[in-house]
Protein backbone atom coordinates (compact mmCIF):
# COMPACT_ATOMS: atom_id res chain seq x y z
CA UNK A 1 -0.73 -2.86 18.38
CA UNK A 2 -1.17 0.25 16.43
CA UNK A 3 2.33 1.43 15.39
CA UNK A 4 3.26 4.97 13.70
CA UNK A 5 6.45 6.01 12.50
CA UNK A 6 6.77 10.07 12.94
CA UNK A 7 9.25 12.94 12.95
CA UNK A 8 9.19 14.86 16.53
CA UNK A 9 9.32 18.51 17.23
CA UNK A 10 12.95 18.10 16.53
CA UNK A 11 12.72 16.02 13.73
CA UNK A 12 14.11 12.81 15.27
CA UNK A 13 12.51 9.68 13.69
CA UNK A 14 10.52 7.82 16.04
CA UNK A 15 7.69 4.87 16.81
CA UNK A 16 4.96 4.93 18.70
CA UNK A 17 1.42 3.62 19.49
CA UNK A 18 -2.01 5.01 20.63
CA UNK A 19 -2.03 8.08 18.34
CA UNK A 20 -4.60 10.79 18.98
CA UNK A 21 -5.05 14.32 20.07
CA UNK A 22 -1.41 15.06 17.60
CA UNK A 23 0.55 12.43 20.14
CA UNK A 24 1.56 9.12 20.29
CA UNK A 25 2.98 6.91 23.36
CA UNK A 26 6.86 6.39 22.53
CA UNK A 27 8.24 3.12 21.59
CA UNK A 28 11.83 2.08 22.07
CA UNK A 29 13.63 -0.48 19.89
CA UNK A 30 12.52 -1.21 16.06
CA UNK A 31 9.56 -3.45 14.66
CA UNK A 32 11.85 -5.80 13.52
CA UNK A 33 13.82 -6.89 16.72
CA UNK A 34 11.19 -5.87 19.24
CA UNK A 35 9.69 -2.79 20.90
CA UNK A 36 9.35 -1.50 24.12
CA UNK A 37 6.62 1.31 25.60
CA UNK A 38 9.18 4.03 26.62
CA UNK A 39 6.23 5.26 29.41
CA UNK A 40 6.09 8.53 27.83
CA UNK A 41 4.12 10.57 25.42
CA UNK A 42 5.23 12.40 22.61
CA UNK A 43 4.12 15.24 19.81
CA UNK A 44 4.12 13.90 16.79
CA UNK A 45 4.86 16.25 14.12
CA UNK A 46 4.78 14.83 10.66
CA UNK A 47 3.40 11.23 10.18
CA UNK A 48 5.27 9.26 7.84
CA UNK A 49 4.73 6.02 6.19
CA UNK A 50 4.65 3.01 8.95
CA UNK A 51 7.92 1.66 7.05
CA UNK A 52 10.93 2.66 4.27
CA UNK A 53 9.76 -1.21 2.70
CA UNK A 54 13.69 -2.56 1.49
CA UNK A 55 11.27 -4.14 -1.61
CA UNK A 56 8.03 -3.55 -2.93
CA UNK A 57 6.28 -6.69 -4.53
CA UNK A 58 2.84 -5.96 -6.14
CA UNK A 59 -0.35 -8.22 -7.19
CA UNK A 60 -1.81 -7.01 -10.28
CA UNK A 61 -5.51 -8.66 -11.35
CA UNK A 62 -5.89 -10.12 -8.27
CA UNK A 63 -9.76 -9.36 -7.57
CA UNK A 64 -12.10 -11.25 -9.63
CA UNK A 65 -14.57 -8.46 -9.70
CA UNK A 66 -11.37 -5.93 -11.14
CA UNK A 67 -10.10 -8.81 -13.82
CA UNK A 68 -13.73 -8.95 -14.90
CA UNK A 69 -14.02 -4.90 -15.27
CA UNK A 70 -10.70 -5.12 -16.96
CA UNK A 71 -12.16 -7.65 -19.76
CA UNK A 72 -8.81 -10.20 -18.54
CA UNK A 73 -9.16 -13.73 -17.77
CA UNK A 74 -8.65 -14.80 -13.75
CA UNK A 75 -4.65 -15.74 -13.85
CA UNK A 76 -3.49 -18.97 -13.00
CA UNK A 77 -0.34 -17.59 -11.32
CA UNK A 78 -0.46 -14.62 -9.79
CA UNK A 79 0.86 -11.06 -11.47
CA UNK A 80 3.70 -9.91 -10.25
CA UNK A 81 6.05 -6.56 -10.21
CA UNK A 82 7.39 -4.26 -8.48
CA UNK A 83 7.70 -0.49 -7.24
CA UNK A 84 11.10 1.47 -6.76
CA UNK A 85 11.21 1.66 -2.88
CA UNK A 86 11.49 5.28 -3.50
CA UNK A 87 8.04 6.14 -5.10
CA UNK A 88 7.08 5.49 -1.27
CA UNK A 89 5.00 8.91 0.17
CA UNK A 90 3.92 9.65 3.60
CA UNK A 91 0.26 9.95 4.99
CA UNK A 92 -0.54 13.64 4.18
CA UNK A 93 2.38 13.98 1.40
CA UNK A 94 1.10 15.21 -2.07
CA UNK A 95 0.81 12.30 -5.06
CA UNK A 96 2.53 14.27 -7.41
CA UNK A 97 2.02 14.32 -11.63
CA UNK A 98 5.13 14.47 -13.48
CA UNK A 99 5.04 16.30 -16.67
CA UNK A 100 5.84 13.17 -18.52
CA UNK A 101 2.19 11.66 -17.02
CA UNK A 102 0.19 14.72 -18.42
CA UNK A 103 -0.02 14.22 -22.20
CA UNK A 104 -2.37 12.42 -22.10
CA UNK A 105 -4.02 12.65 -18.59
CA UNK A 106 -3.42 8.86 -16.96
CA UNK A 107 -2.61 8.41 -13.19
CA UNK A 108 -5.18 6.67 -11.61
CA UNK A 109 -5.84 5.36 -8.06
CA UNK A 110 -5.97 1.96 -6.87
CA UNK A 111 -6.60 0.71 -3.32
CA UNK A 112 -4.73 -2.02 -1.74
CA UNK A 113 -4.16 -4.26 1.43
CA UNK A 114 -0.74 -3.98 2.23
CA UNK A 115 1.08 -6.96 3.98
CA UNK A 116 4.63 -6.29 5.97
CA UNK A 117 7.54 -9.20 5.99
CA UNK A 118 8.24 -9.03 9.90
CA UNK A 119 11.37 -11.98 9.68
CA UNK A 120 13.25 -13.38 6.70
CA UNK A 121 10.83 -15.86 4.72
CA UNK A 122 12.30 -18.17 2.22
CA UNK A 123 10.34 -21.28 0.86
CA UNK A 124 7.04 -20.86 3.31
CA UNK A 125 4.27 -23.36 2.79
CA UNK A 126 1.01 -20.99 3.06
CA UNK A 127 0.10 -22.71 5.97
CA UNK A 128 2.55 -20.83 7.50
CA UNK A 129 2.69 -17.70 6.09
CA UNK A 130 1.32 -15.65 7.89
CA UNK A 131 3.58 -16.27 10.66
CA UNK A 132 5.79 -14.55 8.59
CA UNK A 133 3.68 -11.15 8.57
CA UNK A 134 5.04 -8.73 11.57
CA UNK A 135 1.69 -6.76 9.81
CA UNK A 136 -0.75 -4.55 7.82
CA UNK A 137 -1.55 -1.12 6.55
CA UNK A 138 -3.08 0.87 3.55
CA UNK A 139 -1.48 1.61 0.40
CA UNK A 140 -1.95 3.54 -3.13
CA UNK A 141 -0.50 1.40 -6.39
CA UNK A 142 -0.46 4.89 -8.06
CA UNK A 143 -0.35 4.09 -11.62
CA UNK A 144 0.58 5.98 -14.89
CA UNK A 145 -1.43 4.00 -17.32
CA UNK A 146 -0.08 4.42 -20.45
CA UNK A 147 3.67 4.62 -19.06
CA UNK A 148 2.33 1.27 -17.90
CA UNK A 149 0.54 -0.31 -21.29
CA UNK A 150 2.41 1.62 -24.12
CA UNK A 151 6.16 2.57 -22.47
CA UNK A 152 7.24 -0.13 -20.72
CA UNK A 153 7.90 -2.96 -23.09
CA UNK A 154 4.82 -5.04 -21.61
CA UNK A 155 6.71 -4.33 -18.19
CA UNK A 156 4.78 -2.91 -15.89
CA UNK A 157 7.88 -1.49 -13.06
CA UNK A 158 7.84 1.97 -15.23
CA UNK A 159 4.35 3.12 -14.86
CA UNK A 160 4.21 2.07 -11.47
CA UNK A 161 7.37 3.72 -10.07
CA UNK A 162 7.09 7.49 -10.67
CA UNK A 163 8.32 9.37 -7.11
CA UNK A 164 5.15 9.36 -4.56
CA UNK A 165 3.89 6.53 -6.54
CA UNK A 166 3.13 4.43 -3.66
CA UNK A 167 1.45 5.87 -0.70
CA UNK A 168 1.10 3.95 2.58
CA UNK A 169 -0.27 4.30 6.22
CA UNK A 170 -1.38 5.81 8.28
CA UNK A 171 -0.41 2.97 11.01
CA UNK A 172 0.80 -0.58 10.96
CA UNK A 173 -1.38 -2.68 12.46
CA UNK A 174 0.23 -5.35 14.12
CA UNK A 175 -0.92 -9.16 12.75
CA UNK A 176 -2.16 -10.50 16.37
CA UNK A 177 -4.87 -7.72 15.74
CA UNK A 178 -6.18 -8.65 12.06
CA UNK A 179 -6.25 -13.23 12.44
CA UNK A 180 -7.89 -12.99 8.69
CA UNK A 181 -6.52 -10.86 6.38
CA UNK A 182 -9.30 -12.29 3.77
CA UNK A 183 -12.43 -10.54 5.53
CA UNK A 184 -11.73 -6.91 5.16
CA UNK A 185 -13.60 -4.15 3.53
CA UNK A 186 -11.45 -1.78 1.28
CA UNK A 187 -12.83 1.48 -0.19
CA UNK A 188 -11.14 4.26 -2.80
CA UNK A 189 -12.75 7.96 -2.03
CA UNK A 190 -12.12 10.64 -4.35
CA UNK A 191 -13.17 13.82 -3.91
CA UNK A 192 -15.33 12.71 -1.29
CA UNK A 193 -16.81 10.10 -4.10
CA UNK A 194 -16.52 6.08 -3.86
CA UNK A 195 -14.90 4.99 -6.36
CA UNK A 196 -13.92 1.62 -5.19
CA UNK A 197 -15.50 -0.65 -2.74
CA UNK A 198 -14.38 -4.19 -2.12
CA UNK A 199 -13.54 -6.88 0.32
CA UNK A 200 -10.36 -9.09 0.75
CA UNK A 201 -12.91 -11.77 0.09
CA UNK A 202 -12.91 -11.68 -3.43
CA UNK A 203 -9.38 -11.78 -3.62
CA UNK A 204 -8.01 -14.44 -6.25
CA UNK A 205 -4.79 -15.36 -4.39
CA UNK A 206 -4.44 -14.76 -0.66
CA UNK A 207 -2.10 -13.42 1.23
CA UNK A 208 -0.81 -16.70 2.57
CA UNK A 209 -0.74 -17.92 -1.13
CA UNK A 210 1.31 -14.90 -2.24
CA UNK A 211 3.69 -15.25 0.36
CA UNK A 212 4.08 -18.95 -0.83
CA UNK A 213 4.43 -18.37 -4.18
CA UNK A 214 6.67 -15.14 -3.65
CA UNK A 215 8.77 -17.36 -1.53
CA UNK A 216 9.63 -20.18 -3.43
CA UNK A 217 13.44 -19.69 -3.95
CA UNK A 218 13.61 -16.63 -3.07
CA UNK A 219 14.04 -14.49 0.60
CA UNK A 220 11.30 -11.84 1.31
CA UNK A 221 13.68 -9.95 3.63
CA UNK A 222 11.97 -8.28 6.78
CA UNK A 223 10.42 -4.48 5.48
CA UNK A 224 9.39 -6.22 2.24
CA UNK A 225 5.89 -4.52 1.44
CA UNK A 226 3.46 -6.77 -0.33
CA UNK A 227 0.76 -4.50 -1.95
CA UNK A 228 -2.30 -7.34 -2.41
CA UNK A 229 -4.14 -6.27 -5.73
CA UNK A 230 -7.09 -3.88 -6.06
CA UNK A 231 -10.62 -4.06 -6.33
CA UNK A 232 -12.48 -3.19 -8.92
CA UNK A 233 -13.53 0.59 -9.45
CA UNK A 234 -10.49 2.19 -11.50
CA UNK A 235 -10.25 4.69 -13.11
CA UNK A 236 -9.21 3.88 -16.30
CA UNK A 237 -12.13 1.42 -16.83
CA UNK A 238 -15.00 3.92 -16.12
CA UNK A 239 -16.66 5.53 -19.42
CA UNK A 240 -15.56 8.04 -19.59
CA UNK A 241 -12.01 7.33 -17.77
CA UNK A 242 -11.59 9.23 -14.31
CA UNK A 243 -7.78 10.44 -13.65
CA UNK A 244 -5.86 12.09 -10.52
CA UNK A 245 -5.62 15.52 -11.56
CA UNK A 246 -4.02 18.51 -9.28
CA UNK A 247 -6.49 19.46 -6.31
CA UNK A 248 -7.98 16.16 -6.07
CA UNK A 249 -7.68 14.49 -2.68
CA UNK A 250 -7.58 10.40 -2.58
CA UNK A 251 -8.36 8.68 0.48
CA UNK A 252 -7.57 4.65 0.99
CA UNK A 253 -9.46 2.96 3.57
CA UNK A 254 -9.05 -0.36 4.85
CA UNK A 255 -11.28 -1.74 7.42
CA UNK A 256 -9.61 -2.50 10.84
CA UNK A 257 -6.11 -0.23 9.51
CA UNK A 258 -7.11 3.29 8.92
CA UNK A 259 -7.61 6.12 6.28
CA UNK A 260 -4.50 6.89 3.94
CA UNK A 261 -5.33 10.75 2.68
CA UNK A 262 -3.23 12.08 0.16
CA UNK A 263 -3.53 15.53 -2.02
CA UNK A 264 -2.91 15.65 -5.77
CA UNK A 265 -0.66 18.17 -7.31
CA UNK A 266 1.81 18.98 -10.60
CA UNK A 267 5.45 19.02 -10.50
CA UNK A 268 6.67 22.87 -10.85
């Protein structure tokens, strides 16, 4: 299934599937606990992001075309922080600059399989993992690079966490409907421009493995948002360096999920 979480013509938050033509069919329940086709149709007025994710784990280096680019040796665990849950934006919703990311000029794009924690998983061999994902969509690791190299005491959480920081959407795509995570293509457009096109394939760790190794000890609640690594492409690599500026419009696209479009603007 093909879920979307929306705002109504009265602004009521609701789910649905089989969106087209500015409608989706209405869903009743939650994604967690199970849904049920409410047998009607309804407008949908603002898309938002297929989840609020309670945590947001990121992969960093985890392409081994993107760790060559980068000049950095494959790791032998993966890299691992983390977003604020509130840098999340909706499909549509303006990445926004902060004043404070402008001097120099360093956001840049990166494109990313997202994987959603459907049940509480807690020590899961990755055998099993992916039992444990209720599904997938796109996402944005929207990063300030020098916030993220020079400003955040070799931590990485600061540059990564600015508000609208971390796109995702435009659906969730239900697990049942994606068996192999590790055989999908994955493009950055900017401007109309590829500037990043990948595939799952090349992926150092995969998603099973990350949810083992993120599991070990610890519980990845359900609406835990695992954003998989990029490809290679960045911007900060290319000579000269290519940054989001205001009137640029990104678009993720991951095969099988969807397009995630978002415009580029300045904070007033």
């Amino acid at each position: 299934m093909r879920i979307v979480r929306f705002l109504n013509e009265e602004g009521k938050e609701c789910c649905g599937y089989d969106f087209r033509d500015g409608h989706a069919t209405l869903l009743d329940g939650d994604v967690f606990h199970g849904l049920q086709d409410a047998g009607k149709r309804g407008l949908v007025k603002k898309l938002l992001a297929p989840l609020q994710p309670v945590a947001i784990f990121c992969i960093g280096l985890n392409y081994r075309r993107h760790a060559v680019e980068t000049g950095t040796k494959a790791p032998d665990y993966p890299v691992l922080f983390m977003k604020n849950p509130a840098a999340l934006a909706h499909p549509g919703d303006p990445i926004i600059l902060p004043p404070v990311c402008m001097n120099p000029p360093q956001v840049d794009y990166e494109a990313e399989l997202v994987a959603v924690i459907g049940r509480a998983a807690r020590n899961i061999p990755a055998s099993r993992a992916l039992d444990y994902v209720l599904g997938y969509t796109a996402g944005n690791d929207v990063s300030a690079r020098w916030w993220q190299q020079h400003a955040g005491a070799s931590q990485w959480i600061r540059g990564k966490s600015f508000d609208s920081f971390c796109p995702l959407g435009p659906e969730l795509v239900t697990a049942d409907e994606i068996p192999d995570p590790q055989n999908l293509r994955l493009r950055c457009i900017l401007n109309n421009e590829v500037m990043q096109d990948g595939s799952t394939s090349d992926m150092i760790f995969s998603v099973a493995e990350l949810i083992e190794y993120l599991s070990q000890g610890t519980t990845l609640l359900p609406g835990t948002a695992i954003l998989t690594g990029t490809p290679s492409g960045v911007g900060f690599v290319r000579q000269p360096p290519v940054f989001l500026k205001a009137g640029d419009t990104v678009a993720v696209e991951v095969e099988r999920i969807g397009v995630l479009t978002n415009s580029v603007i300045e904070e007033k």
